[in-house]
PDB file of N, CA and C in Angstrom:
ATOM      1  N   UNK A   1       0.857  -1.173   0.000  1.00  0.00           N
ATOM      2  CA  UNK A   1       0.000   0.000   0.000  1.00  0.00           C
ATOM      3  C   UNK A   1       0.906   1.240   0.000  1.00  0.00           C
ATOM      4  N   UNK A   2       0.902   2.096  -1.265  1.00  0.00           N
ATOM      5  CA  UNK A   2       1.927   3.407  -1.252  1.00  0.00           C
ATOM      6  C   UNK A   2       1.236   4.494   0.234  1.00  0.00           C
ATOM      7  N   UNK A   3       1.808   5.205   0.510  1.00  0.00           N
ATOM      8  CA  UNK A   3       2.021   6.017   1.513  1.00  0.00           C
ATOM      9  C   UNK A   3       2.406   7.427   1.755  1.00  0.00           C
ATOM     10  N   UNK A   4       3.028   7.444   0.305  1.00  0.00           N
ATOM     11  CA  UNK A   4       3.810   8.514   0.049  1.00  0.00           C
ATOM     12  C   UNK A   4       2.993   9.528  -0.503  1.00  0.00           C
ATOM     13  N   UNK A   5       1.646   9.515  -0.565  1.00  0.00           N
ATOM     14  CA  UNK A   5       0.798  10.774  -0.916  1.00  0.00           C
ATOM     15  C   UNK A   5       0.380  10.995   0.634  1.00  0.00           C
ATOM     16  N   UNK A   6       0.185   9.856   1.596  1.00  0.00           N
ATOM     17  CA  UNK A   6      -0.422  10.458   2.821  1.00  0.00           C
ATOM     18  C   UNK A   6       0.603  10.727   3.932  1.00  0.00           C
ATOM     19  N   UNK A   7       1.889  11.149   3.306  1.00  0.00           N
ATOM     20  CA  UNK A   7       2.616  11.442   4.421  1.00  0.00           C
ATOM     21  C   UNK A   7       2.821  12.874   5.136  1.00  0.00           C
ATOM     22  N   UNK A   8       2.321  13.473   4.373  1.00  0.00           N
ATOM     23  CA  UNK A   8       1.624  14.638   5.146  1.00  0.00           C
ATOM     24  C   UNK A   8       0.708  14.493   5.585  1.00  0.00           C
ATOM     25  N   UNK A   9      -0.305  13.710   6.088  1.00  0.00           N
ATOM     26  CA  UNK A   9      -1.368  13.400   7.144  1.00  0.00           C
ATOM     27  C   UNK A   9      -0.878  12.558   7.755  1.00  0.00           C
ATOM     28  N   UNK A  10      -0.204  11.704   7.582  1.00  0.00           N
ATOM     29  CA  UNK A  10       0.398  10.081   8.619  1.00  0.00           C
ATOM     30  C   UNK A  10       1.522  11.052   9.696  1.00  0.00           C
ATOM     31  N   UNK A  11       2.466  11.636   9.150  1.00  0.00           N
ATOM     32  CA  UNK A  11       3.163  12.122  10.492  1.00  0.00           C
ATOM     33  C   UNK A  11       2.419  13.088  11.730  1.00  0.00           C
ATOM     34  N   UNK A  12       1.704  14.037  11.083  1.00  0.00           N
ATOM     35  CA  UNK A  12       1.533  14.540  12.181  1.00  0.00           C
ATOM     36  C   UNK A  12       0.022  13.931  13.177  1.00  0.00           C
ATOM     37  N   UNK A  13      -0.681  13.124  12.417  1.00  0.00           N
ATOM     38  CA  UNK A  13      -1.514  12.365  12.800  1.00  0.00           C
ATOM     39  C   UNK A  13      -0.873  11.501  14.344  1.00  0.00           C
ATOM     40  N   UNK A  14       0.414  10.716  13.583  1.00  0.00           N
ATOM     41  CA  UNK A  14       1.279   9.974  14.817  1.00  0.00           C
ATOM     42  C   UNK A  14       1.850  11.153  16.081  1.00  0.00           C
ATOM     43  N   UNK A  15       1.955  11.995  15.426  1.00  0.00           N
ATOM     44  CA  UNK A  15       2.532  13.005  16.938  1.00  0.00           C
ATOM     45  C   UNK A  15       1.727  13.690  17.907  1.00  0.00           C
ATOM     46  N   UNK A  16       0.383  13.551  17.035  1.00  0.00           N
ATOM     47  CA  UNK A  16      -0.952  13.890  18.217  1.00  0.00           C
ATOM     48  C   UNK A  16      -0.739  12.568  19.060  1.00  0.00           C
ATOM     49  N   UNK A  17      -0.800  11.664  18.399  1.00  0.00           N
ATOM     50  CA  UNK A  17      -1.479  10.322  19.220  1.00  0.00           C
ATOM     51  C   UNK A  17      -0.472  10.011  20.391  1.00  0.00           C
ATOM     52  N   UNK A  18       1.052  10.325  19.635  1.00  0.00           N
ATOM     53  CA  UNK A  18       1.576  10.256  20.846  1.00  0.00           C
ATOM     54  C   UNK A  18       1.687  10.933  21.918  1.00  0.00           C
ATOM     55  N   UNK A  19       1.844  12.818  21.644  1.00  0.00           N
ATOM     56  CA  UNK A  19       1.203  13.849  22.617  1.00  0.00           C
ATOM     57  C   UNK A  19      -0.026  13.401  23.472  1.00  0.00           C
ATOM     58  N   UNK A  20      -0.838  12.867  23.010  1.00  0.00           N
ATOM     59  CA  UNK A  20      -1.995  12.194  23.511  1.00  0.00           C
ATOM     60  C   UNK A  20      -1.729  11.263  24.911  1.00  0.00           C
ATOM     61  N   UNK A  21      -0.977  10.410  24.555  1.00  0.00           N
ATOM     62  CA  UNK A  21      -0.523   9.371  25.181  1.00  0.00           C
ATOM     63  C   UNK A  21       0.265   9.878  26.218  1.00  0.00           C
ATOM     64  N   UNK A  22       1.674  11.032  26.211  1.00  0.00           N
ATOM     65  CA  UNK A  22       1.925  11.458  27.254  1.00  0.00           C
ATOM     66  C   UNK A  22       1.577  11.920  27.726  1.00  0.00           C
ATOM     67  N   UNK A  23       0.688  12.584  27.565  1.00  0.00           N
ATOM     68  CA  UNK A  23      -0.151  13.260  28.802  1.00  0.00           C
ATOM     69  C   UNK A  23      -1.234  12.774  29.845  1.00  0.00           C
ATOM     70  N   UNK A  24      -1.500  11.589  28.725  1.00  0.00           N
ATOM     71  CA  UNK A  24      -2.514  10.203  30.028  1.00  0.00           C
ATOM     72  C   UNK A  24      -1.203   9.618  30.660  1.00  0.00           C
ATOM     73  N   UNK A  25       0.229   9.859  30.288  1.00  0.00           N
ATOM     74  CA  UNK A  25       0.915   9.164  31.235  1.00  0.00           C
ATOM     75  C   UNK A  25       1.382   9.665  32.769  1.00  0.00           C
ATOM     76  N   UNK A  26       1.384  11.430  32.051  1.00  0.00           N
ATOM     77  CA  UNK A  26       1.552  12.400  33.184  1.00  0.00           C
ATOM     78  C   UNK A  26       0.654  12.442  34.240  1.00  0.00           C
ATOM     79  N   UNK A  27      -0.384  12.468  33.734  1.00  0.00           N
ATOM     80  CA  UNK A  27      -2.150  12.515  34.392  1.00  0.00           C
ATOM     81  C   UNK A  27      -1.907  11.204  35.650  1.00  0.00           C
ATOM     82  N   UNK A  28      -1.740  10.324  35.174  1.00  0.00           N
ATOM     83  CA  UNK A  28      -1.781   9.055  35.445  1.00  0.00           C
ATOM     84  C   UNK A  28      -0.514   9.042  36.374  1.00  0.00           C
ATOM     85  N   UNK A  29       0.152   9.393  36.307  1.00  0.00           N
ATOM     86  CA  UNK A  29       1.281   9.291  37.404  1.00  0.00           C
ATOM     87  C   UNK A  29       1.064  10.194  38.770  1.00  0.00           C
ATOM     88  N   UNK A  30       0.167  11.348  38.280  1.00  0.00           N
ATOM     89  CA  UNK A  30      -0.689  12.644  39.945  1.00  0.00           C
ATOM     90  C   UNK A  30      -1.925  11.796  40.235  1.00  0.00           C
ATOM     91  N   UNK A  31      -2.212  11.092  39.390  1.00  0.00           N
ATOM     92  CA  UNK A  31      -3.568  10.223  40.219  1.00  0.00           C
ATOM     93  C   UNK A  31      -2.993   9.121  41.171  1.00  0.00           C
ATOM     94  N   UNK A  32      -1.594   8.620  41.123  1.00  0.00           N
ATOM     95  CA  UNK A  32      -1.032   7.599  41.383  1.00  0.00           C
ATOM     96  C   UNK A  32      -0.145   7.871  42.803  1.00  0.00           C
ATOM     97  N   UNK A  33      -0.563   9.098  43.198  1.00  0.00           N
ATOM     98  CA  UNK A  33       0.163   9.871  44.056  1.00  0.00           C
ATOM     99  C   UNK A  33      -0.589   9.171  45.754  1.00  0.00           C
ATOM    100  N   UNK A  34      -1.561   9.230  45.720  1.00  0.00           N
ATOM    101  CA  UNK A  34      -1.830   8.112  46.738  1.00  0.00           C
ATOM    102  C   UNK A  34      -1.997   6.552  46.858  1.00  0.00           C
ATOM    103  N   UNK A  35      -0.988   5.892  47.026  1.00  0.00           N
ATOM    104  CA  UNK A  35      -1.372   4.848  46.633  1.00  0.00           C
ATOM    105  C   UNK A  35      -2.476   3.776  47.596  1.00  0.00           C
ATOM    106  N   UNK A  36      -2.860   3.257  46.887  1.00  0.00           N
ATOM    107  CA  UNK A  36      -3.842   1.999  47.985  1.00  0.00           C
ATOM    108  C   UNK A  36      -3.020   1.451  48.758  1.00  0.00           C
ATOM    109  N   UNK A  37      -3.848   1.143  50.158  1.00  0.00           N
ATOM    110  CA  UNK A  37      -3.001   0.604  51.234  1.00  0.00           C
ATOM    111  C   UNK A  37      -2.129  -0.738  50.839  1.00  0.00           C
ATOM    112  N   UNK A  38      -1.871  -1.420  51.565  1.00  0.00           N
ATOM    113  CA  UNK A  38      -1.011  -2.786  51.591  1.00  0.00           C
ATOM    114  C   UNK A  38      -1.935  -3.698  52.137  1.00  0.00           C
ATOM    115  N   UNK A  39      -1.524  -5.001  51.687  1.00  0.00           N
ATOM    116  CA  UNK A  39      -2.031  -5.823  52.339  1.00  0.00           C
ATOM    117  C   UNK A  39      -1.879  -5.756  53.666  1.00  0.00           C
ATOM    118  N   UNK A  40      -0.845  -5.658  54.427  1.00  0.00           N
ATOM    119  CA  UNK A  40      -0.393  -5.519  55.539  1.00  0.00           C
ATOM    120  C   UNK A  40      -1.315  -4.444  56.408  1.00  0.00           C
ATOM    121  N   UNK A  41      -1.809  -3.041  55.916  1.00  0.00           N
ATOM    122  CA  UNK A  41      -2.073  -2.421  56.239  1.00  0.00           C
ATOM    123  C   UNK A  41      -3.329  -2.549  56.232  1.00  0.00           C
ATOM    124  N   UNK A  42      -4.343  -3.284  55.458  1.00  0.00           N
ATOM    125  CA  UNK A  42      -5.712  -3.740  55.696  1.00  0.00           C
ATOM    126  C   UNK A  42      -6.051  -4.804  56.648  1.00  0.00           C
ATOM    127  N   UNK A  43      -4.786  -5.821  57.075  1.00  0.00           N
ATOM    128  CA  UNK A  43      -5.065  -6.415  57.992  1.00  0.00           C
ATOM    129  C   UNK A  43      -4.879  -5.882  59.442  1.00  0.00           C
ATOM    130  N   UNK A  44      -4.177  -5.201  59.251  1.00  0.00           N
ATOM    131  CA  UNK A  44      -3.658  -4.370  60.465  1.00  0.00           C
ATOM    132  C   UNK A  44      -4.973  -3.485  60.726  1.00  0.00           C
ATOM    133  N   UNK A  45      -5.764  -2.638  59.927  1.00  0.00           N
ATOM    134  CA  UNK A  45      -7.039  -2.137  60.247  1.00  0.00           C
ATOM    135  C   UNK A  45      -7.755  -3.333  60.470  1.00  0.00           C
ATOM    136  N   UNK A  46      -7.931  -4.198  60.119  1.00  0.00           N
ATOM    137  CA  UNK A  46      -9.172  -5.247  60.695  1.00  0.00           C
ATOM    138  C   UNK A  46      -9.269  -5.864  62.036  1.00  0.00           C
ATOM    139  N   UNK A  47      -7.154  -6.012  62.005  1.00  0.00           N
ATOM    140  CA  UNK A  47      -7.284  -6.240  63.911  1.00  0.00           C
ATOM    141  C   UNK A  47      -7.548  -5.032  65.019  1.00  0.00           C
ATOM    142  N   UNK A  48      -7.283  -4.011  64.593  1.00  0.00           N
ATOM    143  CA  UNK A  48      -7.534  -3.168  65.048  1.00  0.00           C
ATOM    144  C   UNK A  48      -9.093  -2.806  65.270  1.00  0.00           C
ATOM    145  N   UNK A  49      -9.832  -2.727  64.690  1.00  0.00           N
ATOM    146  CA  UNK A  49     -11.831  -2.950  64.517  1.00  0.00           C
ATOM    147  C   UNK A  49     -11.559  -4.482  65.261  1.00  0.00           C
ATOM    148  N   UNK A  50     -11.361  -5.012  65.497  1.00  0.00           N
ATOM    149  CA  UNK A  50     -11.794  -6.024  66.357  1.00  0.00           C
ATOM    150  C   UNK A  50     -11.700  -5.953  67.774  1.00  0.00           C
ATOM    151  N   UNK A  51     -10.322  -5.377  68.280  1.00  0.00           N
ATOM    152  CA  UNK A  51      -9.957  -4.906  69.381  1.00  0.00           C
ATOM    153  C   UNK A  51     -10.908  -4.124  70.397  1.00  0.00           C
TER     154      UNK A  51
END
């Protein structure tokens, strides 16, 4: 399949998608900023509620 007429739409098409992509990676790394407890730390609340 030639390509070479749509390569002025194929590149910058790919540099959105990837702009795209880093920025759900950035996003995704401040949502990641609290993380879920531990196992350790959910059992440790359960003995604790029992107490």
């Amino acid at each position: 399949m030639p390509i070479a007429g749509f390569k002025g739409e194929i590149l910058p098409l790919l540099r959105t998608m990837k702009a795209r992509k880093e920025m759900r990676d950035r996003q995704g790394g401040k949502s990641r900023k609290n993380p879920s407890s531990s196992k350790f730390e959910r059992e440790m609340k359960k003995l604790a509620r029992r107490c």
